[in-house]
PDB file of N, CA and C in Angstrom:
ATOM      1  N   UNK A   1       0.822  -1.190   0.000  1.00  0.00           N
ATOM      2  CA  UNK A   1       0.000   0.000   0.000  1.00  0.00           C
ATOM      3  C   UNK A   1       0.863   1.248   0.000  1.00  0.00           C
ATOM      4  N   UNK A   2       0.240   2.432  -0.204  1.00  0.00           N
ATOM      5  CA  UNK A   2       0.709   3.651  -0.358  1.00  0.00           C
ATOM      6  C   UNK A   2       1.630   4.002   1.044  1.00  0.00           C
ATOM      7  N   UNK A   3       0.562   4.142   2.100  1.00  0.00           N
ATOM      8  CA  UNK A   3       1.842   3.866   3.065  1.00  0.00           C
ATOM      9  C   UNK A   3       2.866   3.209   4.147  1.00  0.00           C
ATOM     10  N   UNK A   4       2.711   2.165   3.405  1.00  0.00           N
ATOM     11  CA  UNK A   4       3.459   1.395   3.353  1.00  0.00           C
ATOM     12  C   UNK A   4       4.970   1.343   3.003  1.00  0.00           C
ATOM     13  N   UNK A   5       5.311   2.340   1.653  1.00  0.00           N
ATOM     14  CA  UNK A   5       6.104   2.954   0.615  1.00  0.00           C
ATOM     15  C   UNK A   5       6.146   3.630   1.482  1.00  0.00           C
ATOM     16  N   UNK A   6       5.336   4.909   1.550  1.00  0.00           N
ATOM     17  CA  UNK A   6       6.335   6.076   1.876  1.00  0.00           C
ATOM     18  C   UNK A   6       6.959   5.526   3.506  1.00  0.00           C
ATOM     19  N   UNK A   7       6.497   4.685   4.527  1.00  0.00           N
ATOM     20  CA  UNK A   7       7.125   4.175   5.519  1.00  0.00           C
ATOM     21  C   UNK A   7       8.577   3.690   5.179  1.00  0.00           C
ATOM     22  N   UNK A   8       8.950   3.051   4.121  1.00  0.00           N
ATOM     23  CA  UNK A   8       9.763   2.143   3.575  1.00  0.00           C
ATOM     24  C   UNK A   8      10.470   3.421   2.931  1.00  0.00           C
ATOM     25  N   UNK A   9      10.648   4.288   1.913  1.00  0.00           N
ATOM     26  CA  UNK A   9      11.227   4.989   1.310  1.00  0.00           C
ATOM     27  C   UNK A   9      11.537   6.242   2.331  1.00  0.00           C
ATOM     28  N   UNK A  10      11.484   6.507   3.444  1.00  0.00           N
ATOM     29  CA  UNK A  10      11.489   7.561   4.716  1.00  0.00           C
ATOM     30  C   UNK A  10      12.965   7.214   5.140  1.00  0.00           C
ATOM     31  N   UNK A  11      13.373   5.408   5.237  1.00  0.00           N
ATOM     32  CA  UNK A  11      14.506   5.332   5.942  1.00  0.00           C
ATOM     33  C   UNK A  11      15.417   6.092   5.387  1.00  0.00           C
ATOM     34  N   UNK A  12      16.685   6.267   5.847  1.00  0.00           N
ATOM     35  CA  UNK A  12      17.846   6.506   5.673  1.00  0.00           C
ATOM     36  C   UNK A  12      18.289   4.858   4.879  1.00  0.00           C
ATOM     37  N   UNK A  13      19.287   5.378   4.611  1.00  0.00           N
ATOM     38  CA  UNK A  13      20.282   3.642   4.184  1.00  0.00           C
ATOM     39  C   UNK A  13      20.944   3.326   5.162  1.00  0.00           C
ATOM     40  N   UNK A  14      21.549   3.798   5.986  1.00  0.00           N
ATOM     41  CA  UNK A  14      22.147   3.460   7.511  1.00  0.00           C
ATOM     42  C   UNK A  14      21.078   2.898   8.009  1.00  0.00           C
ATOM     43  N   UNK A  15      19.788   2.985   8.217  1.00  0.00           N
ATOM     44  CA  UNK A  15      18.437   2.860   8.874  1.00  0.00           C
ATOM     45  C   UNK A  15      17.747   1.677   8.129  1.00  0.00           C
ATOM     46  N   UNK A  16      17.843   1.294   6.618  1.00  0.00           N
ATOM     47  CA  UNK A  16      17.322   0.562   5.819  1.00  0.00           C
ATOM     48  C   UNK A  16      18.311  -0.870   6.287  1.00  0.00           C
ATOM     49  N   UNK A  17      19.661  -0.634   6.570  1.00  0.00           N
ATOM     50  CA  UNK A  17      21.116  -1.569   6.226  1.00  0.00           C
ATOM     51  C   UNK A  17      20.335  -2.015   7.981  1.00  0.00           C
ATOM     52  N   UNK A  18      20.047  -1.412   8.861  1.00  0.00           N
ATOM     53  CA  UNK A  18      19.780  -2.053  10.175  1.00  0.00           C
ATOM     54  C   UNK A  18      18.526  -2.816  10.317  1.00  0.00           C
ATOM     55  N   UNK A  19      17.607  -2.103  10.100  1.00  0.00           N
ATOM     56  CA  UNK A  19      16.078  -3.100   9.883  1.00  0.00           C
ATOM     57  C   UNK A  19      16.873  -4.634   9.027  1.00  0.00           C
ATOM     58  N   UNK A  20      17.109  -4.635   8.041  1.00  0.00           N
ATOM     59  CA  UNK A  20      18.011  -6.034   7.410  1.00  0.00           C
ATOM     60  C   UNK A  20      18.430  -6.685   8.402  1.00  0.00           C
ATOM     61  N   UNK A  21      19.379  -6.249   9.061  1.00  0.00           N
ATOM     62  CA  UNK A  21      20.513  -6.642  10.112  1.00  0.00           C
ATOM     63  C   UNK A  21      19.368  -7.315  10.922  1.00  0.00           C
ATOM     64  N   UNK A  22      18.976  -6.519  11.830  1.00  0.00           N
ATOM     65  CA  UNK A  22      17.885  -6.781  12.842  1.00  0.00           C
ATOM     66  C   UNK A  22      16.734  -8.125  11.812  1.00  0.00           C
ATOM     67  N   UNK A  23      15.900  -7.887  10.829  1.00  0.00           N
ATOM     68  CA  UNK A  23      15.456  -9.155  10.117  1.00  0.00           C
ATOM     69  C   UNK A  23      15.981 -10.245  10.357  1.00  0.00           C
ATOM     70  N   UNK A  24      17.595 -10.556  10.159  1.00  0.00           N
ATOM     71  CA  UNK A  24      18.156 -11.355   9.575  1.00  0.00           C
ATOM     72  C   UNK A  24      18.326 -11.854  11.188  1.00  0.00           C
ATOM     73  N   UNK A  25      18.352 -11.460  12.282  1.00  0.00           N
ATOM     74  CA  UNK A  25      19.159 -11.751  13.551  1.00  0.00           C
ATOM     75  C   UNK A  25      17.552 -12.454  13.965  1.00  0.00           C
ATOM     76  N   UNK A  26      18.149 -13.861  14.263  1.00  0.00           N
ATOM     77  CA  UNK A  26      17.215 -14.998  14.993  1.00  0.00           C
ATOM     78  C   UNK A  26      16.404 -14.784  16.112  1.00  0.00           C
ATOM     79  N   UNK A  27      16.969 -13.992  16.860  1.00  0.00           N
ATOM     80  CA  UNK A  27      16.388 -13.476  18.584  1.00  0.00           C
ATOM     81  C   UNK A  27      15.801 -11.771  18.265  1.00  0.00           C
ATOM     82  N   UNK A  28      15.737 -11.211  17.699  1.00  0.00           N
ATOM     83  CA  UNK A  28      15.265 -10.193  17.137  1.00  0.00           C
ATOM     84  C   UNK A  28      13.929 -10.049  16.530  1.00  0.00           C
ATOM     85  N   UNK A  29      12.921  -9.901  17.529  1.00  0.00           N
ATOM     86  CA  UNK A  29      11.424  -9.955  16.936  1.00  0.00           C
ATOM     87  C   UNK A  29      10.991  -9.397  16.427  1.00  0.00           C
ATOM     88  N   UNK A  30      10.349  -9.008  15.112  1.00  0.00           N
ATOM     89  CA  UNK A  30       9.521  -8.029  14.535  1.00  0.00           C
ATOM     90  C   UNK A  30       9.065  -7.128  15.245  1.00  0.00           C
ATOM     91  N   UNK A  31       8.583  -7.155  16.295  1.00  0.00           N
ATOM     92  CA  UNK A  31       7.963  -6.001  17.110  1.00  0.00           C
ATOM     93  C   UNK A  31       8.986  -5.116  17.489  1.00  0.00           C
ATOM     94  N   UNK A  32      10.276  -5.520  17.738  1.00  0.00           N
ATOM     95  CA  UNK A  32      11.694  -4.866  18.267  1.00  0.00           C
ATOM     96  C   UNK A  32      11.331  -3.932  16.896  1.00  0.00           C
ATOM     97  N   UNK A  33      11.616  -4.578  15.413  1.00  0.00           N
ATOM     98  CA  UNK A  33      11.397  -3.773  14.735  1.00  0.00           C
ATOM     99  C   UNK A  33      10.127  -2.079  14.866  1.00  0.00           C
ATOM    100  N   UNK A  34       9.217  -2.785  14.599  1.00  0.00           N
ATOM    101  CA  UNK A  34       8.266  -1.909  14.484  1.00  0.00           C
ATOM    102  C   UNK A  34       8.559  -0.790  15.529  1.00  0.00           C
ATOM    103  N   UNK A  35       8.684  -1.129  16.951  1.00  0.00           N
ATOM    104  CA  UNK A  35       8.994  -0.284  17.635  1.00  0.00           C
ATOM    105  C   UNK A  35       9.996   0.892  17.590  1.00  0.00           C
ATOM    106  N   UNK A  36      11.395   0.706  16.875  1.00  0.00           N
ATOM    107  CA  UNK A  36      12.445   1.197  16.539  1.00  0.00           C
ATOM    108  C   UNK A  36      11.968   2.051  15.036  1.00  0.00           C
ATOM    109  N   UNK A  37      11.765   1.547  14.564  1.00  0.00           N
ATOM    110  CA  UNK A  37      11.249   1.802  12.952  1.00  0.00           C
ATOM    111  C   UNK A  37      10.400   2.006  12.417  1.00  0.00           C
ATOM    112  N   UNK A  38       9.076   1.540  13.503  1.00  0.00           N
ATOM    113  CA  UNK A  38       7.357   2.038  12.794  1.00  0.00           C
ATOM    114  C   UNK A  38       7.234   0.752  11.652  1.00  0.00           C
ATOM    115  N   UNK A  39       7.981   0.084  11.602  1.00  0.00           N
ATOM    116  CA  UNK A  39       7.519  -0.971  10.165  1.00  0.00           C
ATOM    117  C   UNK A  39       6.944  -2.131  11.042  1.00  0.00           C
ATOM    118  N   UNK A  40       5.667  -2.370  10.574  1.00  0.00           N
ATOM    119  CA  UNK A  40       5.583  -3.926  10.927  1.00  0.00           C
ATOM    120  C   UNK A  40       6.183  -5.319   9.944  1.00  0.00           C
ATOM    121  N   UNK A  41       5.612  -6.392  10.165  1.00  0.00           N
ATOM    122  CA  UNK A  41       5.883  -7.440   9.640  1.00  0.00           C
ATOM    123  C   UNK A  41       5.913  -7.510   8.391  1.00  0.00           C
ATOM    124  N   UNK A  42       4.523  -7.291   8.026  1.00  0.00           N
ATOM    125  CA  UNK A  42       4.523  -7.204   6.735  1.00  0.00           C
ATOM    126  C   UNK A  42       5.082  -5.997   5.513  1.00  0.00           C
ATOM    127  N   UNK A  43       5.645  -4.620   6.314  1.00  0.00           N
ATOM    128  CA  UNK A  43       6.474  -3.520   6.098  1.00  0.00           C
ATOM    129  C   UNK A  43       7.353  -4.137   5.792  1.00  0.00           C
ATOM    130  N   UNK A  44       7.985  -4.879   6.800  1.00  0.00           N
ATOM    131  CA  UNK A  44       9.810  -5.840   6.774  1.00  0.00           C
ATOM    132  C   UNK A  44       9.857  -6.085   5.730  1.00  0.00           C
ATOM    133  N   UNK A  45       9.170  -7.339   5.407  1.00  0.00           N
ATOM    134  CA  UNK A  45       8.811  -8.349   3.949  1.00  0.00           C
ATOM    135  C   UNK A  45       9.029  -7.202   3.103  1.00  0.00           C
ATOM    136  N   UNK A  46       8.077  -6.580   3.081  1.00  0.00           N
ATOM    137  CA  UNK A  46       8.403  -5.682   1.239  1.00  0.00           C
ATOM    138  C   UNK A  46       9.645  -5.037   1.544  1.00  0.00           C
ATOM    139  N   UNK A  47       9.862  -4.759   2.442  1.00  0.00           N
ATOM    140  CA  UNK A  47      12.135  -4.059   2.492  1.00  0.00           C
ATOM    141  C   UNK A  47      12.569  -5.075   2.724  1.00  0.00           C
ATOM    142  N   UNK A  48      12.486  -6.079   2.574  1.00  0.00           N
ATOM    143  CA  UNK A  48      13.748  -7.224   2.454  1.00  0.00           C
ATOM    144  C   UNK A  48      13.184  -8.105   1.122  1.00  0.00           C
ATOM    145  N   UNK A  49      11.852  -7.745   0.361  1.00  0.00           N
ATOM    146  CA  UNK A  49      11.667  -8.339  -0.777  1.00  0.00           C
ATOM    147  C   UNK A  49      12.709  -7.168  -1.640  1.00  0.00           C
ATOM    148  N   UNK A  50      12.441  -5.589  -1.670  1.00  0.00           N
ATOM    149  CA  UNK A  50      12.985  -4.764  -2.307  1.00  0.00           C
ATOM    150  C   UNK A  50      14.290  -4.980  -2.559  1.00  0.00           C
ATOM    151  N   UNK A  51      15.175  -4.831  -1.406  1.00  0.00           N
ATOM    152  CA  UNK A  51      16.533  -4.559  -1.043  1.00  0.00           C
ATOM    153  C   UNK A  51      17.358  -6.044  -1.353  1.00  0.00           C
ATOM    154  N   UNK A  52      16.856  -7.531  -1.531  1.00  0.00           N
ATOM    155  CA  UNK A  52      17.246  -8.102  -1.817  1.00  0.00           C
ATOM    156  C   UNK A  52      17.454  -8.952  -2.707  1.00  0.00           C
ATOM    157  N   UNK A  53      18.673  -9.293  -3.376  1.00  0.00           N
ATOM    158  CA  UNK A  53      18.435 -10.034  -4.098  1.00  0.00           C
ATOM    159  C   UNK A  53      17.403 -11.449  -4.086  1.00  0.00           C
ATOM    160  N   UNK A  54      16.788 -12.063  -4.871  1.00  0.00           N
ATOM    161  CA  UNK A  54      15.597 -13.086  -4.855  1.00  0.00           C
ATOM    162  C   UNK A  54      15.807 -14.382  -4.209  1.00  0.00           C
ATOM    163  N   UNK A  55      17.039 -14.491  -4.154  1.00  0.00           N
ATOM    164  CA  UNK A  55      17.526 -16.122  -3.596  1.00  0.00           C
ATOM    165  C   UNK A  55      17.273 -15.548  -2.522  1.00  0.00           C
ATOM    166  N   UNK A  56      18.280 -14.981  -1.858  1.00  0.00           N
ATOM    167  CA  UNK A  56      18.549 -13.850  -0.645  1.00  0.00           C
ATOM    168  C   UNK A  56      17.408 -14.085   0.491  1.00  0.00           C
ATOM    169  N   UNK A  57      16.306 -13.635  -0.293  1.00  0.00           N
ATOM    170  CA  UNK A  57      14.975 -13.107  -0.592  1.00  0.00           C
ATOM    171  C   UNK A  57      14.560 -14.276  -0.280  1.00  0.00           C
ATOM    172  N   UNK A  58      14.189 -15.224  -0.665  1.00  0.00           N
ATOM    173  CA  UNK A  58      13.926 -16.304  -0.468  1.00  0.00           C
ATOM    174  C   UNK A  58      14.256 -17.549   1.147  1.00  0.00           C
ATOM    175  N   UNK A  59      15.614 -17.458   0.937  1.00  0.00           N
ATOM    176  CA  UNK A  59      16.598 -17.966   1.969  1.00  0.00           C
ATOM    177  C   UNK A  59      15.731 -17.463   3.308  1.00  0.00           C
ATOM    178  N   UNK A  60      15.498 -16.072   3.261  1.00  0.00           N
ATOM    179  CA  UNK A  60      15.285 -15.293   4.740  1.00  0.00           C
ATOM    180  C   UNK A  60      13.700 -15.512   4.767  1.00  0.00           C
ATOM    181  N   UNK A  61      12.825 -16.000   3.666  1.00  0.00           N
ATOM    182  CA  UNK A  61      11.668 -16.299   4.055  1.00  0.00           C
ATOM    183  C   UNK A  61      11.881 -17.613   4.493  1.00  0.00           C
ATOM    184  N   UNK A  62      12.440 -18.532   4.159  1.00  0.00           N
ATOM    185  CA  UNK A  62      11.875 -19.679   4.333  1.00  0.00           C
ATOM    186  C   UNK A  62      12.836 -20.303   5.893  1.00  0.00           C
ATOM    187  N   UNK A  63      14.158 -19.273   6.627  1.00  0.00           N
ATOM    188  CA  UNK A  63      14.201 -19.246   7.223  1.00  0.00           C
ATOM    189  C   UNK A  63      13.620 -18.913   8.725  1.00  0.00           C
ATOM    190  N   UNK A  64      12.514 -17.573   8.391  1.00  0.00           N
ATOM    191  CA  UNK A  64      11.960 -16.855   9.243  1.00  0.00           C
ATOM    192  C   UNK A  64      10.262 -17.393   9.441  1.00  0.00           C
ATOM    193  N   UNK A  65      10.047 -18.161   8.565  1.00  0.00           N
ATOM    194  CA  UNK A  65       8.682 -18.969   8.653  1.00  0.00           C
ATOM    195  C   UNK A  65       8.617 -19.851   9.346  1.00  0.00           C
ATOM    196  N   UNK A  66       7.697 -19.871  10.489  1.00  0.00           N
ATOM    197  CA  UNK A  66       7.875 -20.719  11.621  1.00  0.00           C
ATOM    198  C   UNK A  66       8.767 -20.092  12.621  1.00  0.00           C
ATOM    199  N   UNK A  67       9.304 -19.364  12.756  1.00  0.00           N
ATOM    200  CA  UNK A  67      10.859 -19.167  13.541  1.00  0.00           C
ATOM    201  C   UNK A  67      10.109 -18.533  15.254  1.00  0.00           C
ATOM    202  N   UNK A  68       9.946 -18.871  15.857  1.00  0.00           N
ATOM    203  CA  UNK A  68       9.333 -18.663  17.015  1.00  0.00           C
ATOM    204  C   UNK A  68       9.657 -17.238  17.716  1.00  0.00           C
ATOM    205  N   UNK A  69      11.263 -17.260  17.823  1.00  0.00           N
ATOM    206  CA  UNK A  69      11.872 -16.219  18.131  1.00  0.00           C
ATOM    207  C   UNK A  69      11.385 -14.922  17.538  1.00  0.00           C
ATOM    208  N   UNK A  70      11.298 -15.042  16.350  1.00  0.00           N
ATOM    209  CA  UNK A  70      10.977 -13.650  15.710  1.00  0.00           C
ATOM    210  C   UNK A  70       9.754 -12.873  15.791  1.00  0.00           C
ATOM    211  N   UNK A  71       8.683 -13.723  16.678  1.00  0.00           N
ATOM    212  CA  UNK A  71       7.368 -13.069  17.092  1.00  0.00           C
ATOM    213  C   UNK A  71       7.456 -13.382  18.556  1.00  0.00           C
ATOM    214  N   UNK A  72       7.484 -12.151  19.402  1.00  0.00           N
ATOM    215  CA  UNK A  72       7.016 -12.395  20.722  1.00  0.00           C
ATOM    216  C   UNK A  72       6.138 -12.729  21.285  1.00  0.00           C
ATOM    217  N   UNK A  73       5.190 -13.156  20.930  1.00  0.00           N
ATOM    218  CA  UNK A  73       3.899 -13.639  21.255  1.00  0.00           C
ATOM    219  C   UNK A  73       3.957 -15.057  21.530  1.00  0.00           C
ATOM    220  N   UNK A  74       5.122 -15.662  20.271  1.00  0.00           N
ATOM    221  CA  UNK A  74       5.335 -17.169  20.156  1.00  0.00           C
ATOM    222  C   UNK A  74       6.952 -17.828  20.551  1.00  0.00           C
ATOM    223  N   UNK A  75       7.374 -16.246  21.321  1.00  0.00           N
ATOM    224  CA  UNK A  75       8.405 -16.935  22.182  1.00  0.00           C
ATOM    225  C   UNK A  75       8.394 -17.914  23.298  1.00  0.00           C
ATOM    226  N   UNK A  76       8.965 -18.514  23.121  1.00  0.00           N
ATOM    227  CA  UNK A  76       9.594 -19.346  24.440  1.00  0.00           C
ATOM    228  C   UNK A  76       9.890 -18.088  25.831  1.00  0.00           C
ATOM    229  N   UNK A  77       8.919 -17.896  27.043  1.00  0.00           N
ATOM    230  CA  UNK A  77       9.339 -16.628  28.139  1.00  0.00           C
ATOM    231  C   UNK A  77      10.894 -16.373  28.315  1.00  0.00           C
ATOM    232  N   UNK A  78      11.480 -17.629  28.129  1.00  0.00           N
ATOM    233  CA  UNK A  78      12.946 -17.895  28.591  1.00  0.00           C
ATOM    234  C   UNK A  78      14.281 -17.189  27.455  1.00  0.00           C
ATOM    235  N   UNK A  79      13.723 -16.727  26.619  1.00  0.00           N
ATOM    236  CA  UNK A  79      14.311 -16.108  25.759  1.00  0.00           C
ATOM    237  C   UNK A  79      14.149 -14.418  26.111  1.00  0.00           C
ATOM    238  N   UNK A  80      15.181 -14.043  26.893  1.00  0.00           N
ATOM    239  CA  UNK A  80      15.031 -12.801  26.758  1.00  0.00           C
ATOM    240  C   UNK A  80      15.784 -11.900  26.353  1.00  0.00           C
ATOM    241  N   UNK A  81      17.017 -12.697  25.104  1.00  0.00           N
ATOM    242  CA  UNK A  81      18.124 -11.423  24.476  1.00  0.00           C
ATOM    243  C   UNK A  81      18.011 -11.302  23.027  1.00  0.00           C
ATOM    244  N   UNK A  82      18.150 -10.022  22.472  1.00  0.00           N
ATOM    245  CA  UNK A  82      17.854 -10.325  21.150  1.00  0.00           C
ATOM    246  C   UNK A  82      18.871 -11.076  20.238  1.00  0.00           C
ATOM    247  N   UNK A  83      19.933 -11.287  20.614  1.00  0.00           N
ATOM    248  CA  UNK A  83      20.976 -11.993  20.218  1.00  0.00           C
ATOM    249  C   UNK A  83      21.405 -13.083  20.895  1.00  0.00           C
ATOM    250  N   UNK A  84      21.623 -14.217  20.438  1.00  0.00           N
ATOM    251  CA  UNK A  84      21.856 -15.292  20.788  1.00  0.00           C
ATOM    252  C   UNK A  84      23.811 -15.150  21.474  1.00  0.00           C
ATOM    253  N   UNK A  85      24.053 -15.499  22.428  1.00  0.00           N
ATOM    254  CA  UNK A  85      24.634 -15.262  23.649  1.00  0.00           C
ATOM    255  C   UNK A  85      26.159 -15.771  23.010  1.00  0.00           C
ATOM    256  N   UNK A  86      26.027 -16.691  21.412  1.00  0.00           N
ATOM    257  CA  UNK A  86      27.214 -16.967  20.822  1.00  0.00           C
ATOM    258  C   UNK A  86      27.227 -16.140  19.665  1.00  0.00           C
ATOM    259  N   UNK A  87      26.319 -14.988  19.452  1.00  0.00           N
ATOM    260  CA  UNK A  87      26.681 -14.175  17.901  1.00  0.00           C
ATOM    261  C   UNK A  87      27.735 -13.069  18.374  1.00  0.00           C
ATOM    262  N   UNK A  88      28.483 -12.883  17.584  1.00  0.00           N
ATOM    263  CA  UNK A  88      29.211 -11.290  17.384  1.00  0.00           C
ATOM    264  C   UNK A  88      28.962 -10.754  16.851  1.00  0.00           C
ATOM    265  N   UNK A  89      29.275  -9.673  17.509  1.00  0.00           N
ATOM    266  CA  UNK A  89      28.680  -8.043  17.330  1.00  0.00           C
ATOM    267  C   UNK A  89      29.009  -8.336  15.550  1.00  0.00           C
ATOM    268  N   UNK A  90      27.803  -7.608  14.952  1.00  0.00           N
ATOM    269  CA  UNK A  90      28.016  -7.353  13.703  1.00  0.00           C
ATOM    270  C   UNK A  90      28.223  -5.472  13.396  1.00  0.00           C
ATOM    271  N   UNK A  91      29.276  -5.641  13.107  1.00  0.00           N
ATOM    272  CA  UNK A  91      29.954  -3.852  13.056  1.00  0.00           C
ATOM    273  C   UNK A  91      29.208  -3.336  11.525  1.00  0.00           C
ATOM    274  N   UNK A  92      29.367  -3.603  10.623  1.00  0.00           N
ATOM    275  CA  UNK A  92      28.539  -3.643   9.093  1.00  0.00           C
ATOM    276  C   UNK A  92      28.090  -4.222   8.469  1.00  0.00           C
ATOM    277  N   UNK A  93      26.638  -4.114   7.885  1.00  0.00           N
ATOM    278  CA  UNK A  93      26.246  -5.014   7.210  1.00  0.00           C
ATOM    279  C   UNK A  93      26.511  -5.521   6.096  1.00  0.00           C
ATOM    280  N   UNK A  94      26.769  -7.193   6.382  1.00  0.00           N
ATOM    281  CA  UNK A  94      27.676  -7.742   5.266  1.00  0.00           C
ATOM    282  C   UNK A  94      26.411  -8.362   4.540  1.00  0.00           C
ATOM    283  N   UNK A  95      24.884  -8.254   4.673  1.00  0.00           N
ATOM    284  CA  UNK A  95      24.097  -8.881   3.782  1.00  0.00           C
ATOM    285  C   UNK A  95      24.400  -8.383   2.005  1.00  0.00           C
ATOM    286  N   UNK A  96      24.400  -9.572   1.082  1.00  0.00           N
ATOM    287  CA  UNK A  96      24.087  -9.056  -0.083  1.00  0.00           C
ATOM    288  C   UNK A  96      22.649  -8.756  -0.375  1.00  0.00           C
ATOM    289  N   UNK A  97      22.648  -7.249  -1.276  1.00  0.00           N
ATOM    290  CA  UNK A  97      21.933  -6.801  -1.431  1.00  0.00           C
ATOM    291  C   UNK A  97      22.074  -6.828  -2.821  1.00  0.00           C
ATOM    292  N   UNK A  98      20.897  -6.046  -3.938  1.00  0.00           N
ATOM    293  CA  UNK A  98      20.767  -6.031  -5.004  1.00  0.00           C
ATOM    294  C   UNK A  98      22.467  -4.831  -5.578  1.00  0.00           C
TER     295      UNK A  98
END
């Protein structure tokens, strides 16, 4: 939808490169998003359908479907970091993009 776009075309690219980051990170729930960013779920999807290449694109759906972590509603209570306690800090985003 219309604003939907202009939500999505508002970021910065520093701001676009983090919503990704944050997507892509397992313990990182959509709502973290929305909250930070105003995008919901289905916002995400069309900036990570846009911004990525189609495999890419693909890979991160069929990873994030089902994924419990990524909706708080369908967390496990016992999960309470957004990063899993063995990731490192990611300094730049190394996702390929288009």
């Amino acid at each position: 939808s219309k604003s939907n776009m202009n939500k999505l075309t508002l970021l910065s690219e520093s701001e676009t490169d983090r919503v990704i980051e944050m997507a892509w990170e397992d313990r990182t729930p959509f709502e973290a998003i929305e909250t930070q960013f105003g995008l919901n779920e289905k916002d995400v999807i069309e900036l990570m359908r846009r911004e990525m290449k189609t495999g890419s694109f693909r890979l991160w759906r069929a990873r994030m479907r089902g994924r419990e972590t990524k909706h708080r509603l369908k967390r496990d209570k016992d999960v309470t970091r957004f990063k899993c306690s063995q990731q490192r800090a990611i300094t730049r985003n190394k996702i390929a993009k288009r």
